[in-house]
N, C-alpha and C. Protein backbone atom coordinates (compact mmCIF):
# COMPACT_ATOMS: atom_id res chain seq x y z
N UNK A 1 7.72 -3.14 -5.37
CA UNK A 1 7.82 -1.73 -5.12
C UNK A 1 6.62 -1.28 -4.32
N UNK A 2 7.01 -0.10 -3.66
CA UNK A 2 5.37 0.29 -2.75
C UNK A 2 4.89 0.84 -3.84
N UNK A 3 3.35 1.19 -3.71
CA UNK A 3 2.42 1.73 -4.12
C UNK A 3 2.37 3.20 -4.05
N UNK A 4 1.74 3.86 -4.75
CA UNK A 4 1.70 5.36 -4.84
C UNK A 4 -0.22 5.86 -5.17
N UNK A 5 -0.74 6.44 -4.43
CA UNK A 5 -1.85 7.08 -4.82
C UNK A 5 -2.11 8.45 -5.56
N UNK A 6 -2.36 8.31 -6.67
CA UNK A 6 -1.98 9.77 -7.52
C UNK A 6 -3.28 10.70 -7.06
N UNK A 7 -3.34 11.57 -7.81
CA UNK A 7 -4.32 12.83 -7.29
C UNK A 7 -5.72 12.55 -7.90
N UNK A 8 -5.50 11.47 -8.54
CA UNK A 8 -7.06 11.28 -9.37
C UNK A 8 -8.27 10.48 -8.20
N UNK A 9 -7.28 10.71 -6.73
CA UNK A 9 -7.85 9.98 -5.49
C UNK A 9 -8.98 10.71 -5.50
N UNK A 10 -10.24 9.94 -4.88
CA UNK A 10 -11.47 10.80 -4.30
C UNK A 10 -11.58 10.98 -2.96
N UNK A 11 -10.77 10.44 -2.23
CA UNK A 11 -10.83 10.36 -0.58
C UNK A 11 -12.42 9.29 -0.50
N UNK A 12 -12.31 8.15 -1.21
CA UNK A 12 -13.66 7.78 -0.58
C UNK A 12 -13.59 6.54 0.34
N UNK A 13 -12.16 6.38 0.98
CA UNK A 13 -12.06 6.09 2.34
C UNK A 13 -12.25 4.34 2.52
N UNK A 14 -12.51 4.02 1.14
CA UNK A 14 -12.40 2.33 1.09
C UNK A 14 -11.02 1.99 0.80
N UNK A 15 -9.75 2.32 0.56
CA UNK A 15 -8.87 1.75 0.50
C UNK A 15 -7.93 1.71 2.28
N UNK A 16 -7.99 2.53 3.07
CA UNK A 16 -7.53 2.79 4.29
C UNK A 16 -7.70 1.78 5.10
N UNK A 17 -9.11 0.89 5.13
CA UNK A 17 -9.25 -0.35 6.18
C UNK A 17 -8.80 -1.64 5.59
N UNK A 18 -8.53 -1.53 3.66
CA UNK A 18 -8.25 -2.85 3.76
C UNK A 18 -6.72 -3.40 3.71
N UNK A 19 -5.66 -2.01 4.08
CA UNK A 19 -4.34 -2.54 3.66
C UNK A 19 -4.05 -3.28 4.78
N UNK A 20 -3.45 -4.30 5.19
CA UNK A 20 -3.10 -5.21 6.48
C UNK A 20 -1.79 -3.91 7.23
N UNK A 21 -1.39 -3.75 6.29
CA UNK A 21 -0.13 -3.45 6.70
C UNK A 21 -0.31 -1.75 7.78
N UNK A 22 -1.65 -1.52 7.50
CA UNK A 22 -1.47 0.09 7.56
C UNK A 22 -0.60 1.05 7.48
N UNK A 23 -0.43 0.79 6.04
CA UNK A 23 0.19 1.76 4.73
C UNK A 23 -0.51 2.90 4.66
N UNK A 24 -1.84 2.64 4.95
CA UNK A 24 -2.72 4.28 3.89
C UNK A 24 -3.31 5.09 5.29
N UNK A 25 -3.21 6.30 5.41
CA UNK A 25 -3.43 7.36 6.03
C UNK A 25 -4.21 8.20 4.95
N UNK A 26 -4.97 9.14 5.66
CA UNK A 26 -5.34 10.53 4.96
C UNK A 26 -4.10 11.74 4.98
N UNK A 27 -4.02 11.76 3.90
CA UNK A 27 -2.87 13.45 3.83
C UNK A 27 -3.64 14.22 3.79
N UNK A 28 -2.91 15.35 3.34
CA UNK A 28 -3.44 16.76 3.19
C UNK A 28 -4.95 16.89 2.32
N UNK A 29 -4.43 16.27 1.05
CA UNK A 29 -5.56 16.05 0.31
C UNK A 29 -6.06 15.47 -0.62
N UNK A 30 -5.03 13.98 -0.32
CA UNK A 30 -5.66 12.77 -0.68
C UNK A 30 -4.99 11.55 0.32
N UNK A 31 -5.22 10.50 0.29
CA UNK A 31 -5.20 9.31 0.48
C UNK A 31 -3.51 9.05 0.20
N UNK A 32 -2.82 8.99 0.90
CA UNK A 32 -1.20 8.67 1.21
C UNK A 32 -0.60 7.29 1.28
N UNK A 33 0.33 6.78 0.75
CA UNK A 33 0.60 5.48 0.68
C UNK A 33 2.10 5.65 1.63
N UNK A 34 2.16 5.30 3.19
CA UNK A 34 3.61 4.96 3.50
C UNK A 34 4.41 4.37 3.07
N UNK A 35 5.66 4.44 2.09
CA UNK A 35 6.49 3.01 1.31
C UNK A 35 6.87 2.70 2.52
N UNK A 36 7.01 2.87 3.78
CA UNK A 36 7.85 1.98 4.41
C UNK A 36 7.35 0.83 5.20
N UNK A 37 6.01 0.84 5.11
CA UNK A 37 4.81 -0.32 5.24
C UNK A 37 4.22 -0.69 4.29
N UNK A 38 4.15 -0.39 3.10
CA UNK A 38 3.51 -0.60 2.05
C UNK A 38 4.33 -2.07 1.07
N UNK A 39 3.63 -3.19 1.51
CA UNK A 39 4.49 -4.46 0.79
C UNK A 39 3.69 -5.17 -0.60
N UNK A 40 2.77 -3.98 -0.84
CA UNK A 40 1.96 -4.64 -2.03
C UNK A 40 0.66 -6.07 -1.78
N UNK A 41 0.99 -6.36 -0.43
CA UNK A 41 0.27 -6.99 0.69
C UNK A 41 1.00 -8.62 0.43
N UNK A 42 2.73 -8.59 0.05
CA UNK A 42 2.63 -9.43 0.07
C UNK A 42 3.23 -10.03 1.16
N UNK A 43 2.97 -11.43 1.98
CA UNK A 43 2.69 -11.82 2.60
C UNK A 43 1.09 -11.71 3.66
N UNK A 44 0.13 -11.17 2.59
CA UNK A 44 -0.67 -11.01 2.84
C UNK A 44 -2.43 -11.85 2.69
N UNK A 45 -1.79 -11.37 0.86
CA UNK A 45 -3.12 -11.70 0.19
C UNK A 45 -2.61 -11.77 -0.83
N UNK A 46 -2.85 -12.15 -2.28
CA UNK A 46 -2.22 -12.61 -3.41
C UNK A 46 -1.94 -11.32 -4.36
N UNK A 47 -2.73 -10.39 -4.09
CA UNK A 47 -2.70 -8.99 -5.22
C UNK A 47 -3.27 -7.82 -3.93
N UNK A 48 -2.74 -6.46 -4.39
CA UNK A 48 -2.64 -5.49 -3.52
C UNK A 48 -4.38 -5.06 -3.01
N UNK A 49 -4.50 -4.87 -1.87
CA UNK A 49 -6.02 -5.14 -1.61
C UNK A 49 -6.46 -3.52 -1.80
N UNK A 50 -5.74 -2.36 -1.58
CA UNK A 50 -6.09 -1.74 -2.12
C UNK A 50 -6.46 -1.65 -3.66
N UNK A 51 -5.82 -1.59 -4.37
CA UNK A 51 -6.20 -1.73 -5.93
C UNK A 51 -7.33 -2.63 -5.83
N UNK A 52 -7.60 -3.57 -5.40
CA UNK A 52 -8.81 -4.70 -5.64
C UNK A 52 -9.79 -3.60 -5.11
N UNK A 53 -10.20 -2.51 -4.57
CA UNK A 53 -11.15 -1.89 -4.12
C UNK A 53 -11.44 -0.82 -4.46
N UNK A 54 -10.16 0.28 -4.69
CA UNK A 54 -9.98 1.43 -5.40
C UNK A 54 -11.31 1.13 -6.58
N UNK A 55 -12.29 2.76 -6.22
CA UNK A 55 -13.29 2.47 -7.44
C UNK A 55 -12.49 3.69 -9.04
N UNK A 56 -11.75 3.91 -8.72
CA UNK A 56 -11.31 5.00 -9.69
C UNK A 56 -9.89 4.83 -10.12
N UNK A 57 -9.58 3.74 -9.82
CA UNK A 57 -7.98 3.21 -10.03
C UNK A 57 -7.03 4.22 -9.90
N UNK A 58 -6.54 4.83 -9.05
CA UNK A 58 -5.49 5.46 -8.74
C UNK A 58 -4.38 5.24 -7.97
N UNK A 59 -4.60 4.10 -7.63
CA UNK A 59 -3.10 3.38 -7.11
C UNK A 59 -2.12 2.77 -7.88
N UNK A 60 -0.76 3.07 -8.06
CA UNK A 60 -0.16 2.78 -8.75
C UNK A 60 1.17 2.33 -8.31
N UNK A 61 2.36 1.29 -8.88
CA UNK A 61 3.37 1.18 -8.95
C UNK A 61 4.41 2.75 -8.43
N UNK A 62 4.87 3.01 -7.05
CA UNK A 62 5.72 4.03 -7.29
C UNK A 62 7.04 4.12 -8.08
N UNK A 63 7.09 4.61 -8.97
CA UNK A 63 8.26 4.53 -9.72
C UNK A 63 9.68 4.85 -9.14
N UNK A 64 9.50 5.56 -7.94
CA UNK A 64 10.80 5.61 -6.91
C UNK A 64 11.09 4.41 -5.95
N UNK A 65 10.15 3.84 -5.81
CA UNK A 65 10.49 2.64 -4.48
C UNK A 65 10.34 1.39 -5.27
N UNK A 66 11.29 1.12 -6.45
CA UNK A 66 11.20 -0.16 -7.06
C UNK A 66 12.11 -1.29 -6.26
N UNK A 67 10.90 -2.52 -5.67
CA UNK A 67 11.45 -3.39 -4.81
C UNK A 67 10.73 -5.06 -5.63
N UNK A 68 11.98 -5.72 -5.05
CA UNK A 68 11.53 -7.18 -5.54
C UNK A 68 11.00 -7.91 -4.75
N UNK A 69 10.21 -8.83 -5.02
CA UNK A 69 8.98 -9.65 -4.60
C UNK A 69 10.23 -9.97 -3.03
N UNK A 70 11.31 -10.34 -3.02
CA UNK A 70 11.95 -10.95 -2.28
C UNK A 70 12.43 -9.59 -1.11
N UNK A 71 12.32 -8.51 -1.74
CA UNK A 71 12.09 -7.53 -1.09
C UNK A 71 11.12 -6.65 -0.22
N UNK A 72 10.13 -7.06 -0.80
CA UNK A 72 8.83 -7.01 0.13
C UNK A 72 8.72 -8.24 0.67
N UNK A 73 8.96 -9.27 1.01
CA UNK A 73 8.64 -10.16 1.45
C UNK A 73 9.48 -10.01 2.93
N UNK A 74 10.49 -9.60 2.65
CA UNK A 74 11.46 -8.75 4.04
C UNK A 74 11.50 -7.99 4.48
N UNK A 75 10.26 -7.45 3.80
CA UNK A 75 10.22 -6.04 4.45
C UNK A 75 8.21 -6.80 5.39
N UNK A 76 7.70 -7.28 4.92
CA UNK A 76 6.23 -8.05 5.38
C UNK A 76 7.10 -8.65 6.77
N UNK A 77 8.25 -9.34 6.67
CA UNK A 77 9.05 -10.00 7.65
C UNK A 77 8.92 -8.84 9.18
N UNK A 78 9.89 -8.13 8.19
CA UNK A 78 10.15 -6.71 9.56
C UNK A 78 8.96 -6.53 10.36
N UNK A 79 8.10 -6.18 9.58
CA UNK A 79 6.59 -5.52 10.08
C UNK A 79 6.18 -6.45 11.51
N UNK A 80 6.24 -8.22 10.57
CA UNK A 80 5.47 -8.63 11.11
C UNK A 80 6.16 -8.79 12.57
N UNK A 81 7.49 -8.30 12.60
CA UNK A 81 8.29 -8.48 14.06
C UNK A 81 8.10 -8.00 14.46
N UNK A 82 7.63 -6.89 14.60
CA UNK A 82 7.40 -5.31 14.98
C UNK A 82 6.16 -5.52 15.94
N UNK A 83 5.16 -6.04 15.29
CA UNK A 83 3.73 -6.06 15.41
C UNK A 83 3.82 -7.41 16.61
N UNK A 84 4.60 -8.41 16.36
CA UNK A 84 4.42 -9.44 17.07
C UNK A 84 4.89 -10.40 18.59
């Protein structure tokens, strides 16, 4: 599933450079997770690199965009066609 950044965000701007995918933008007034780039980084890195950095843990499982490993992995596919 993509990721979701709740409001307990601080905007402190370390999660934005490390998603591969560039998933995370600044919103209005916090830190925004695109689901439609957002693959949990897999085909990336082994665990979501945001969360590995987040100092206040506010990234979370979106409970609307529930996708399977085999689902992000096709969706990492798309991207990487896109990009390549």
């Amino acid at each position: 599933m993509a990721l979701l950044i709740t409001d307990e965000c601080i905007n402190c701007d370390v999660c934005e450079p490390e998603c591969p995918n560039e998933a995370i933008r600044p919103g209005e007034e916090i830190y925004e997770i695109d689901p439609d780039r957002c693959t949990e980084c897999v085909g990336h890195h082994d665990e979501p690199q945001c969360v590995a950095v987040c100092p206040v843990d506010c990234i979370i499982p979106d409970p609307d965009r529930r996708e399977s490993p085999e689902e992000l992995q096709a969706k990492y596919e798309r991207l990487m066609g896109e990009t390549g």
